[in-house]
N, C-alpha and C. Protein backbone atom coordinates (compact mmCIF):
# COMPACT_ATOMS: atom_id res chain seq x y z
N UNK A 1 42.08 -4.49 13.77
CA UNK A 1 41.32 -5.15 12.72
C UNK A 1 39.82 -4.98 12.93
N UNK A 2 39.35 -5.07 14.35
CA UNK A 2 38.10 -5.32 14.35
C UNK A 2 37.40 -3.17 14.32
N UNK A 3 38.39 -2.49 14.80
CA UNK A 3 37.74 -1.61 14.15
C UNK A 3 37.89 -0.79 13.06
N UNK A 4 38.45 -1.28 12.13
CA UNK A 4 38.86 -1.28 10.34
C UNK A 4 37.16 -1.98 10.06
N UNK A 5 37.06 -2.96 10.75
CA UNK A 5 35.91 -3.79 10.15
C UNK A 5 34.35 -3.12 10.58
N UNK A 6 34.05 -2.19 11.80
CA UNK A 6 33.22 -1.81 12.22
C UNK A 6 32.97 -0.21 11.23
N UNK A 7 34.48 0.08 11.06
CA UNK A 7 34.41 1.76 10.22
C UNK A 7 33.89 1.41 9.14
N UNK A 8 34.35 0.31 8.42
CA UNK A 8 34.00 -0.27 6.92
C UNK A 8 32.33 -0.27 6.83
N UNK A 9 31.85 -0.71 7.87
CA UNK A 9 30.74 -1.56 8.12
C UNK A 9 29.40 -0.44 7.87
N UNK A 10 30.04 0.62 9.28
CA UNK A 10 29.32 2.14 9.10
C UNK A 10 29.53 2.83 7.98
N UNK A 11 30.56 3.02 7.28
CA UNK A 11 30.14 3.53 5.43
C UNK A 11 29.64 2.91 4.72
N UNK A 12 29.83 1.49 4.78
CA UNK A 12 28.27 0.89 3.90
C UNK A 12 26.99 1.31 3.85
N UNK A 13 26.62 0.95 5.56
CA UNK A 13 25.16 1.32 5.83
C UNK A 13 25.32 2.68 5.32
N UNK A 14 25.92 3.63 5.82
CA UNK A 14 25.95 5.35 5.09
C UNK A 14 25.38 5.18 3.32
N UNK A 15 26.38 4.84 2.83
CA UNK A 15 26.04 4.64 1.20
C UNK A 15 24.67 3.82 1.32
N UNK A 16 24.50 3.02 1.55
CA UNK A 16 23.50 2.38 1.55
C UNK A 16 21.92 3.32 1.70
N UNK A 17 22.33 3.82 2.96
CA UNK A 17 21.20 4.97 2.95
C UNK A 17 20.96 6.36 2.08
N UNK A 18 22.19 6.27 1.82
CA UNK A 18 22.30 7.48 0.96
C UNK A 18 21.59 6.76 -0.66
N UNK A 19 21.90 5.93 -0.93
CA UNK A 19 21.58 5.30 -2.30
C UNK A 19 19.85 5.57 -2.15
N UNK A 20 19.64 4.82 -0.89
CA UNK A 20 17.76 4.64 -1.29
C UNK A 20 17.45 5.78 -1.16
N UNK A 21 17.73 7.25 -0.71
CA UNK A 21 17.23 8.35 -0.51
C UNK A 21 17.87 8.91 -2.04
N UNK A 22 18.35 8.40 -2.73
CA UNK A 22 18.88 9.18 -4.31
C UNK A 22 17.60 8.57 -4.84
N UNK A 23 17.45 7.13 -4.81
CA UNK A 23 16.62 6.63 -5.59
C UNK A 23 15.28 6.62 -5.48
N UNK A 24 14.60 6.45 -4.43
CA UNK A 24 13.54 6.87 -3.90
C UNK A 24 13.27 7.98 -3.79
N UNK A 25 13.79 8.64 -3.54
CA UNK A 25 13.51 10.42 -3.09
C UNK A 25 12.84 10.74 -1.87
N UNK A 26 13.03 9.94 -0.49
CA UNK A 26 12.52 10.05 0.69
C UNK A 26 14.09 9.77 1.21
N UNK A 27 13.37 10.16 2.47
CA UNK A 27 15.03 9.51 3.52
C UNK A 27 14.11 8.07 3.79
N UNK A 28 15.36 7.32 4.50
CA UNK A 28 14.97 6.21 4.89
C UNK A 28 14.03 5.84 5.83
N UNK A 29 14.46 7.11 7.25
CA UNK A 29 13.84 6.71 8.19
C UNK A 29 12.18 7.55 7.83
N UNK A 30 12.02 8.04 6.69
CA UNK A 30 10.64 8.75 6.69
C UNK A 30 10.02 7.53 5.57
N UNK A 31 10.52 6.44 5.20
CA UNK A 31 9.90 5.64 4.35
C UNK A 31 8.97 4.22 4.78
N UNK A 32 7.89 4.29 5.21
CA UNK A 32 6.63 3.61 5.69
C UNK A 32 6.01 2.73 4.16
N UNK A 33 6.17 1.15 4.90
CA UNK A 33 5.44 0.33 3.96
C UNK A 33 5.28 -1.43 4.83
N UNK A 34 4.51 -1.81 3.90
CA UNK A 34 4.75 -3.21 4.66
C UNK A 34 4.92 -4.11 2.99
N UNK A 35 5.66 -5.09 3.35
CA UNK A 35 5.40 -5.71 2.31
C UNK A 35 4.86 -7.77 2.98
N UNK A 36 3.69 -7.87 1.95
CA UNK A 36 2.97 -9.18 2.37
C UNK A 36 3.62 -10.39 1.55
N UNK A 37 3.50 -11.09 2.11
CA UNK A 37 4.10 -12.61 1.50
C UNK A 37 2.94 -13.80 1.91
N UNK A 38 1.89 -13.71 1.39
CA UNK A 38 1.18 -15.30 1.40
C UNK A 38 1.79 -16.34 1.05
N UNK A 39 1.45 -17.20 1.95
CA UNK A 39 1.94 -18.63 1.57
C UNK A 39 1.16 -19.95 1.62
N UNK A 40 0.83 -20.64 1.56
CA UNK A 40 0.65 -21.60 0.83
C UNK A 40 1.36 -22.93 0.57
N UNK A 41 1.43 -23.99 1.44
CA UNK A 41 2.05 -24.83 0.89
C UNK A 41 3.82 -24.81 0.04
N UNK A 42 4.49 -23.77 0.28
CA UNK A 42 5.63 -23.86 -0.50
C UNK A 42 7.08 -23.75 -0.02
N UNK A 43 7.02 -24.82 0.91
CA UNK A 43 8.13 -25.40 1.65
C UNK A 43 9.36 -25.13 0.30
N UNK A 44 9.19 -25.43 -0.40
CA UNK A 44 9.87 -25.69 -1.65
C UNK A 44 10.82 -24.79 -1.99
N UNK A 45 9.89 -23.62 -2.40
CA UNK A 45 10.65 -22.28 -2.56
C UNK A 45 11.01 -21.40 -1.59
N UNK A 46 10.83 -21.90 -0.31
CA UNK A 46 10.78 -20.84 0.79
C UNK A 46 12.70 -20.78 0.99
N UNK A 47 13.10 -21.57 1.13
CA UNK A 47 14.66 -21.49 1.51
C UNK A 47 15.22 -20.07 0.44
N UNK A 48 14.78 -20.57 -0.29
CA UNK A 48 15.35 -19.86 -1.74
C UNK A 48 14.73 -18.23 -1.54
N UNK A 49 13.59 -18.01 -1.42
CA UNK A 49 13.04 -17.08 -1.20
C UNK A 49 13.70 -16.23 0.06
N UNK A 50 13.54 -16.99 1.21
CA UNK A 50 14.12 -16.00 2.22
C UNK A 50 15.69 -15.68 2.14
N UNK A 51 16.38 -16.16 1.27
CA UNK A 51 17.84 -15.90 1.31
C UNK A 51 17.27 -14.20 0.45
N UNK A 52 16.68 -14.06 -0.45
CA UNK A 52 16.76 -13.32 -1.37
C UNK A 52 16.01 -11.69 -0.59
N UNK A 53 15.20 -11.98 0.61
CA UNK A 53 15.22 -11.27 1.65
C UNK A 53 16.27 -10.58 1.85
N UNK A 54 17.52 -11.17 2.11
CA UNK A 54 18.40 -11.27 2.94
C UNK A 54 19.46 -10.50 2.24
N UNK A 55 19.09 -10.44 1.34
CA UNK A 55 20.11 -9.30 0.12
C UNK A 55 18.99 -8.56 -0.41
N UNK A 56 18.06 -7.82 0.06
CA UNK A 56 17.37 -6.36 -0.41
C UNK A 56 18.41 -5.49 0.04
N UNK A 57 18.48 -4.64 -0.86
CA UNK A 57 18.88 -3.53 -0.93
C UNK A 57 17.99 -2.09 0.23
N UNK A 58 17.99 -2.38 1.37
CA UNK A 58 16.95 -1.79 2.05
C UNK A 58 17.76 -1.57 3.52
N UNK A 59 17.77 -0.31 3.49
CA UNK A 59 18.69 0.03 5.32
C UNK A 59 17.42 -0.11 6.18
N UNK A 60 18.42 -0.77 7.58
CA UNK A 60 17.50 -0.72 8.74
C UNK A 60 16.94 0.18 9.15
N UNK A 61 16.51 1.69 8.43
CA UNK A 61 16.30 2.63 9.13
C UNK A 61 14.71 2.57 8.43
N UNK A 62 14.50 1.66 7.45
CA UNK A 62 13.03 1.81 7.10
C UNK A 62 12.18 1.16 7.57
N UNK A 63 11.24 1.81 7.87
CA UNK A 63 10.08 1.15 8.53
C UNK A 63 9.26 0.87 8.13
N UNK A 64 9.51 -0.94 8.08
CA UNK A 64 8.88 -1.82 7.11
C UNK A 64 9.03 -3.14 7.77
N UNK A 65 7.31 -3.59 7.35
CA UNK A 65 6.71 -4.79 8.01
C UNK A 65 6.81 -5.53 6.43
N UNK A 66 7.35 -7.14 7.24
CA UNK A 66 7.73 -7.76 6.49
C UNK A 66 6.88 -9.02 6.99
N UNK A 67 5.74 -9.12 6.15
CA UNK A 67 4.54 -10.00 6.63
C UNK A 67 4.21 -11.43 5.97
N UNK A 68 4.80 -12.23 6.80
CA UNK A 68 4.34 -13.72 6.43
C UNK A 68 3.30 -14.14 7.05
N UNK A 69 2.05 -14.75 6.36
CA UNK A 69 0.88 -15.20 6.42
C UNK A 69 0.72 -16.63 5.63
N UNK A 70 0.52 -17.39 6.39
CA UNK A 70 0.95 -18.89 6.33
C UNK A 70 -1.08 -19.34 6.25
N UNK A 71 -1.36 -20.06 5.01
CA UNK A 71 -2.60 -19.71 5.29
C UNK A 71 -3.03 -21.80 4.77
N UNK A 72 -3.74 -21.96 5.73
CA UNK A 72 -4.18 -23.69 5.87
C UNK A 72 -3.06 -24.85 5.25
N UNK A 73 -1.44 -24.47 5.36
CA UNK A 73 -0.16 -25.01 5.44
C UNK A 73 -0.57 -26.22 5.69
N UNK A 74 -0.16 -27.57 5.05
CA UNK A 74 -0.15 -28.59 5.77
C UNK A 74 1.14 -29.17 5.49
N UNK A 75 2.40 -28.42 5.03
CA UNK A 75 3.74 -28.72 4.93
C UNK A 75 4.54 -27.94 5.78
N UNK A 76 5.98 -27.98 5.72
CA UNK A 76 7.16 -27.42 6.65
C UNK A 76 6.91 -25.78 6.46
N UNK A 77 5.99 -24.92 5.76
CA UNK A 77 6.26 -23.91 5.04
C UNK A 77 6.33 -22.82 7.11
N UNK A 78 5.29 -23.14 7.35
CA UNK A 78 5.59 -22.25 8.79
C UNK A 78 7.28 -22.90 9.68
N UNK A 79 7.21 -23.86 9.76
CA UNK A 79 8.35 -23.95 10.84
C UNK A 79 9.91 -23.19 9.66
N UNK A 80 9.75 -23.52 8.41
CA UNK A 80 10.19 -22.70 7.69
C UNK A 80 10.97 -21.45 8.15
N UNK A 81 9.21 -20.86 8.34
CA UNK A 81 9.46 -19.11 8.40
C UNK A 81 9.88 -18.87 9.73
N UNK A 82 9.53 -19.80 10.79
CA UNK A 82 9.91 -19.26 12.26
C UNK A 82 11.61 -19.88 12.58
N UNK A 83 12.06 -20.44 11.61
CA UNK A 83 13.40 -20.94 11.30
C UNK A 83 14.18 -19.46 11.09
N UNK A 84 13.61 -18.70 9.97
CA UNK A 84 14.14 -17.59 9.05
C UNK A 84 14.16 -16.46 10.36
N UNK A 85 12.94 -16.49 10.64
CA UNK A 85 12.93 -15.07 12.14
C UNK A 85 13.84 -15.89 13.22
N UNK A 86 13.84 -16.84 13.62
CA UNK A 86 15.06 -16.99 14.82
C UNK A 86 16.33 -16.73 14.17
N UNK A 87 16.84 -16.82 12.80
CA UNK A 87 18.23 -16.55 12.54
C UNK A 87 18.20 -14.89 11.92
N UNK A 88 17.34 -14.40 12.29
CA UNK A 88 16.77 -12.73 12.51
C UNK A 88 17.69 -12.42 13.67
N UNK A 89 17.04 -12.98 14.72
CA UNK A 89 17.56 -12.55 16.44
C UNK A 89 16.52 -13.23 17.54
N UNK A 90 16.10 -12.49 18.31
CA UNK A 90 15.25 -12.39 19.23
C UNK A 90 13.82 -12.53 18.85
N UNK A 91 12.73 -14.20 18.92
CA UNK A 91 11.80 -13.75 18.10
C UNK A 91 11.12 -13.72 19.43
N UNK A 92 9.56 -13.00 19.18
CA UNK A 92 8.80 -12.78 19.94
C UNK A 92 7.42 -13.12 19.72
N UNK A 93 6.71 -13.70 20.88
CA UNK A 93 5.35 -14.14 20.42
C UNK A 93 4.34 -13.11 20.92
N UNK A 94 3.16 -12.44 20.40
CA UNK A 94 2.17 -11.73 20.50
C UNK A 94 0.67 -11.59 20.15
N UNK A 95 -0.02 -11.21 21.24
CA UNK A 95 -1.00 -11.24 21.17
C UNK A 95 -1.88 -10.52 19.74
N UNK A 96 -2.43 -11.32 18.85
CA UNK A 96 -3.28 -10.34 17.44
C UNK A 96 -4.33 -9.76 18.19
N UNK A 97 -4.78 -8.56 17.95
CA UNK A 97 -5.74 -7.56 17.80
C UNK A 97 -7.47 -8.53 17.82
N UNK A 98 -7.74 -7.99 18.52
CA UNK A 98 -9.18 -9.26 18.66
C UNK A 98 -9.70 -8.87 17.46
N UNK A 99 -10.24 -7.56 16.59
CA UNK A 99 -11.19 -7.26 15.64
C UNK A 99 -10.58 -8.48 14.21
N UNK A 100 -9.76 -8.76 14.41
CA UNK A 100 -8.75 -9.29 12.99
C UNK A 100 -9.31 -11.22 13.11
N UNK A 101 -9.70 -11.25 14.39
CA UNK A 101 -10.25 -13.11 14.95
C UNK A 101 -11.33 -13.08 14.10
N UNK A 102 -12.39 -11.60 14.48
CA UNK A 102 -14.47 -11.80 14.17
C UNK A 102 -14.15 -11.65 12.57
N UNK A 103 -13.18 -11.59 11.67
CA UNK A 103 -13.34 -11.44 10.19
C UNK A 103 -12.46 -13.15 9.73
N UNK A 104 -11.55 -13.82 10.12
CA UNK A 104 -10.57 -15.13 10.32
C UNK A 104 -10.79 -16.15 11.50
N UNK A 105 -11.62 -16.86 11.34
CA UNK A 105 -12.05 -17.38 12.61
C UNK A 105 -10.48 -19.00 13.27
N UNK A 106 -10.01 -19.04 11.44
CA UNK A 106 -8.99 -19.92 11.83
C UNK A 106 -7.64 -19.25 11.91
N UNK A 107 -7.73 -17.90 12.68
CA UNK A 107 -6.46 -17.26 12.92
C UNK A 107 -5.71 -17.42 14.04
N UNK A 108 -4.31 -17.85 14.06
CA UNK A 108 -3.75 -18.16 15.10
C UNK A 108 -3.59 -16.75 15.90
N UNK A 109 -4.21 -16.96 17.65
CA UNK A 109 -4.41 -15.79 18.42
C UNK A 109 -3.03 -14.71 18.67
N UNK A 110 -1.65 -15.43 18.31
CA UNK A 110 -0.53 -15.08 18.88
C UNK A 110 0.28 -15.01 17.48
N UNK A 111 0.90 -14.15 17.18
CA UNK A 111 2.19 -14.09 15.74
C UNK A 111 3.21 -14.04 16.59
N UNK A 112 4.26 -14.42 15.54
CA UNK A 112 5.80 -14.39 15.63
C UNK A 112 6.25 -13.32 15.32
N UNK A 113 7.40 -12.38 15.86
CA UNK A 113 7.87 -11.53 15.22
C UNK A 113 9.33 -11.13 15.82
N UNK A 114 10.18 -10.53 14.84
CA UNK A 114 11.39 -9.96 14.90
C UNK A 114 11.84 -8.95 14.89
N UNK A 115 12.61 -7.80 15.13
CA UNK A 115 12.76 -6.42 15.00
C UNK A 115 14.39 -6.73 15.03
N UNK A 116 14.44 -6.23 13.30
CA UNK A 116 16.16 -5.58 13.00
C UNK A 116 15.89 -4.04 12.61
N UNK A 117 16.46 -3.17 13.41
CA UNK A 117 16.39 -1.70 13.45
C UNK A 117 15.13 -1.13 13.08
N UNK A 118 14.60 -0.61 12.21
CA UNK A 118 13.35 -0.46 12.07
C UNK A 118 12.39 -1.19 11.04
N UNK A 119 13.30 -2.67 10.83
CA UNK A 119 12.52 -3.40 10.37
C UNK A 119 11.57 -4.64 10.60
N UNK A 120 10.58 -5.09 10.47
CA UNK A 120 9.99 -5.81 11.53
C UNK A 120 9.13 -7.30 10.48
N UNK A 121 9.80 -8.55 11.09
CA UNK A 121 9.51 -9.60 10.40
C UNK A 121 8.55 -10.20 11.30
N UNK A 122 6.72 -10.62 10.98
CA UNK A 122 5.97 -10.96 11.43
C UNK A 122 6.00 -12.18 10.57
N UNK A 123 5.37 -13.44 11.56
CA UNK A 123 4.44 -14.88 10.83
C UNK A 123 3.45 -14.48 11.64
N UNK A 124 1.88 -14.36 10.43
CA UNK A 124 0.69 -14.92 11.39
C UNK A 124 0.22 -16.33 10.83
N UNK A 125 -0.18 -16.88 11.59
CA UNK A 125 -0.87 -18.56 10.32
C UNK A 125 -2.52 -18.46 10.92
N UNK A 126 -3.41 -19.12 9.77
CA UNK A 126 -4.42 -19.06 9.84
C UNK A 126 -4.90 -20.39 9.44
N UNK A 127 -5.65 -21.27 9.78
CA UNK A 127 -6.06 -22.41 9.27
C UNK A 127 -7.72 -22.31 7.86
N UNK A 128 -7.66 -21.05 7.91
CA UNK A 128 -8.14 -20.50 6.42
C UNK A 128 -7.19 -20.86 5.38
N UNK A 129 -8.15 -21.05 4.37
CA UNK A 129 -7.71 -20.96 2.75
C UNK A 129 -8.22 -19.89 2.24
N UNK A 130 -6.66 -19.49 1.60
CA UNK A 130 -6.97 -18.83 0.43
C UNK A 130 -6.17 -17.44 0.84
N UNK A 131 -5.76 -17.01 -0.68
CA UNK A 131 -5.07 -15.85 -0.53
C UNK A 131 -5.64 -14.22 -0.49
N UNK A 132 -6.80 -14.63 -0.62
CA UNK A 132 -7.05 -13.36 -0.81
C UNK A 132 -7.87 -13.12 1.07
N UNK A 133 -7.97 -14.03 2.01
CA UNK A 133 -7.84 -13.99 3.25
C UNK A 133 -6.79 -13.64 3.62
N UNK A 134 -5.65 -14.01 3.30
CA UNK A 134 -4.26 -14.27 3.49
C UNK A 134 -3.60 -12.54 3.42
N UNK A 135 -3.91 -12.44 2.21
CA UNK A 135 -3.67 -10.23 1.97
C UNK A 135 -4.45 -9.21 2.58
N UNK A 136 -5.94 -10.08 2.75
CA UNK A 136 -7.09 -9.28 3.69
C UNK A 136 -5.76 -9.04 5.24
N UNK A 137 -5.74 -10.22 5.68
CA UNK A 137 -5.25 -9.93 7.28
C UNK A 137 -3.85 -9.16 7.28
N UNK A 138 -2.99 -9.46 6.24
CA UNK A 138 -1.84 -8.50 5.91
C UNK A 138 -1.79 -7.22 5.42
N UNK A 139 -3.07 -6.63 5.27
CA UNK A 139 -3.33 -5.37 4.55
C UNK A 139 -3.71 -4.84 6.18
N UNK A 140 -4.69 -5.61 6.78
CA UNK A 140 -4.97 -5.03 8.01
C UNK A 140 -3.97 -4.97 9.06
N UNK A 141 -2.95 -5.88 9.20
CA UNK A 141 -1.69 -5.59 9.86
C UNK A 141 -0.84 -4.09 9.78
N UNK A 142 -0.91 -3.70 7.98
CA UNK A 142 -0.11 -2.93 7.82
C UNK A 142 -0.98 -1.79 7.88
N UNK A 143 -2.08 -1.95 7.54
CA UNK A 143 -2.99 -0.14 7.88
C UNK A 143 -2.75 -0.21 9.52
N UNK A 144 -2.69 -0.73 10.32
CA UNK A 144 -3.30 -0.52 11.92
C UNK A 144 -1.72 -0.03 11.86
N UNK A 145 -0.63 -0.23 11.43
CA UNK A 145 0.91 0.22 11.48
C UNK A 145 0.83 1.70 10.92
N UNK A 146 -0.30 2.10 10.40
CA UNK A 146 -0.11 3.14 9.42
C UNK A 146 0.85 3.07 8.11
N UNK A 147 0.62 1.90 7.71
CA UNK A 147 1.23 1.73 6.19
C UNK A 147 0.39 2.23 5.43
N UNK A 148 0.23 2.98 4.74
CA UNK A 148 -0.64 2.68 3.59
C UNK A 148 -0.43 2.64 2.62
N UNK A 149 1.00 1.63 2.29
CA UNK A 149 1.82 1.35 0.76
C UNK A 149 1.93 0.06 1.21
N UNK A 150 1.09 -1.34 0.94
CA UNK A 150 1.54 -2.82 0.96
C UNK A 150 1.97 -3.33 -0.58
N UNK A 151 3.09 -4.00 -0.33
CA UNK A 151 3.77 -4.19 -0.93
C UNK A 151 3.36 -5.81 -1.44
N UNK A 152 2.69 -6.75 -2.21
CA UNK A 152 2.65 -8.09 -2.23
C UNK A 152 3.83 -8.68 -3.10
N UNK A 153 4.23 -9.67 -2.31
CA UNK A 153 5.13 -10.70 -3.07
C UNK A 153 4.71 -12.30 -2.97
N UNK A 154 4.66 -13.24 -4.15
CA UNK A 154 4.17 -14.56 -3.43
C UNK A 154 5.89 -15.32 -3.15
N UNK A 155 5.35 -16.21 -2.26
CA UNK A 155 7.06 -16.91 -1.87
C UNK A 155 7.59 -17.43 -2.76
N UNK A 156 7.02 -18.08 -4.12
CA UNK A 156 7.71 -19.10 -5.20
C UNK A 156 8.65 -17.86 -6.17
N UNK A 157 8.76 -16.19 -5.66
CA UNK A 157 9.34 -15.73 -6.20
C UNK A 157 10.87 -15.00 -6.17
N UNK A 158 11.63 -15.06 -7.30
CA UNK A 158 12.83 -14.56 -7.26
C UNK A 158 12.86 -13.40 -6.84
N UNK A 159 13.35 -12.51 -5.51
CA UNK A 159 13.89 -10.65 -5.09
C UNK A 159 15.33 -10.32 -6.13
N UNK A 160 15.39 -9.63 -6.90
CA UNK A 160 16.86 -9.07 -7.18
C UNK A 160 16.83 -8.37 -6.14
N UNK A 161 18.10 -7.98 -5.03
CA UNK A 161 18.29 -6.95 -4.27
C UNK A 161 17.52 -5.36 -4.48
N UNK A 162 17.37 -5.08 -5.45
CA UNK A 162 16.80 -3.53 -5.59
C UNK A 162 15.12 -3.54 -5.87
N UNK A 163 14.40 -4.67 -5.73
CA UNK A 163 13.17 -5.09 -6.44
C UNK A 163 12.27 -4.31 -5.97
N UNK A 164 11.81 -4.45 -4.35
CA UNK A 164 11.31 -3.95 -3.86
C UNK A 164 11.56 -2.32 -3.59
N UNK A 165 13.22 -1.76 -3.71
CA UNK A 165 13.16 -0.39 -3.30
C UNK A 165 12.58 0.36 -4.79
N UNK A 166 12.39 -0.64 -5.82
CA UNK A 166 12.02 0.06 -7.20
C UNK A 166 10.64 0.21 -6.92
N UNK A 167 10.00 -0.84 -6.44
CA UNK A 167 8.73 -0.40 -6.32
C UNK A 167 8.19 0.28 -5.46
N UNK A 168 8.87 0.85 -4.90
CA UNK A 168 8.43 1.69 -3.76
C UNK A 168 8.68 3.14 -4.02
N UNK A 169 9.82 2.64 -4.76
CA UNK A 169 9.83 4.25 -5.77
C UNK A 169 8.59 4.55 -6.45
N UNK A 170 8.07 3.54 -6.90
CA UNK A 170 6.72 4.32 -7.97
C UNK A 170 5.52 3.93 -7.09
């Protein structure tokens, strides 16, 4: 049974990869992006939001930063997100890049982060307001990765599974 369930498991991911390389027109593992998520206060929608994560249509073979930036929170919205990365796996705490402090002076020195195959779920929090700080430090996350396709989503929003691989198509 259990390896009926592992064979099953490996032709998914197969189709799976095969789908985003029909639709996209890259392979997976050559597809580089980050996508940002400011937040703000929205304990609310966050449950809802990260389930919808959780059904992208997106194989582990892409390499893609998945960036939560928690920006002058004074609700559950961070313990939230470090809720969502521990039921990831293994989270990890790390040192930020000093140049990213002299532009965010209320940036927390250390992020959270997760790695499922080549995908990678960061929280940084900043005791700054405002979103357009909030995409500044997530734009700079993902250029120093060599992204140079960021992807923005705000958290109060619905993912259909294919949302993001559409936009990455264009």
């Amino acid at each position: 049974f259990e390896q009926r369930h592992e064979h099953l498991h490996a032709l998914a991911l197969e189709r799976q990869e095969k789908r985003w390389e029909d639709e996209v027109g890259i392979k997976p593992a050559d597809s580089h992006f980050s996508l940002l998520v400011p937040v703000y206060n929205q304990e609310s929608c966050l449950p809802s939001f990260v389930r919808t994560l959780l059904l992208l249509d997106i194989p582990l073979s892409v390499n893609m930063n998945i960036i939560f930036i928690t920006n002058a929170c004074n609700d559950s919205s961070g313990t939230l997100i470090n809720e969502f990365l521990a039921s990831l796996g293994t989270v990890e705490e790390k040192p930020l890049h000093s140049h990213l402090h002299l532009k965010d002076q209320g940036l927390n020195v250390n992020y959270k982060t997760v790695q499922r195959g080549s995908i990678t779920v960061m929280h940084l929090e900043t005791r700054t307001r405002g979103k357009a700080n909030a995409l500044h430090l997530g734009n700079s996350i993902a250029y120093e990765r060599g992204h140079l396709i960021a992807i923005c989503v705000d958290a109060n929003n619905y993912l259909e599974p294919d949302a993001i691989k559409l936009v990455f198509a264009h």
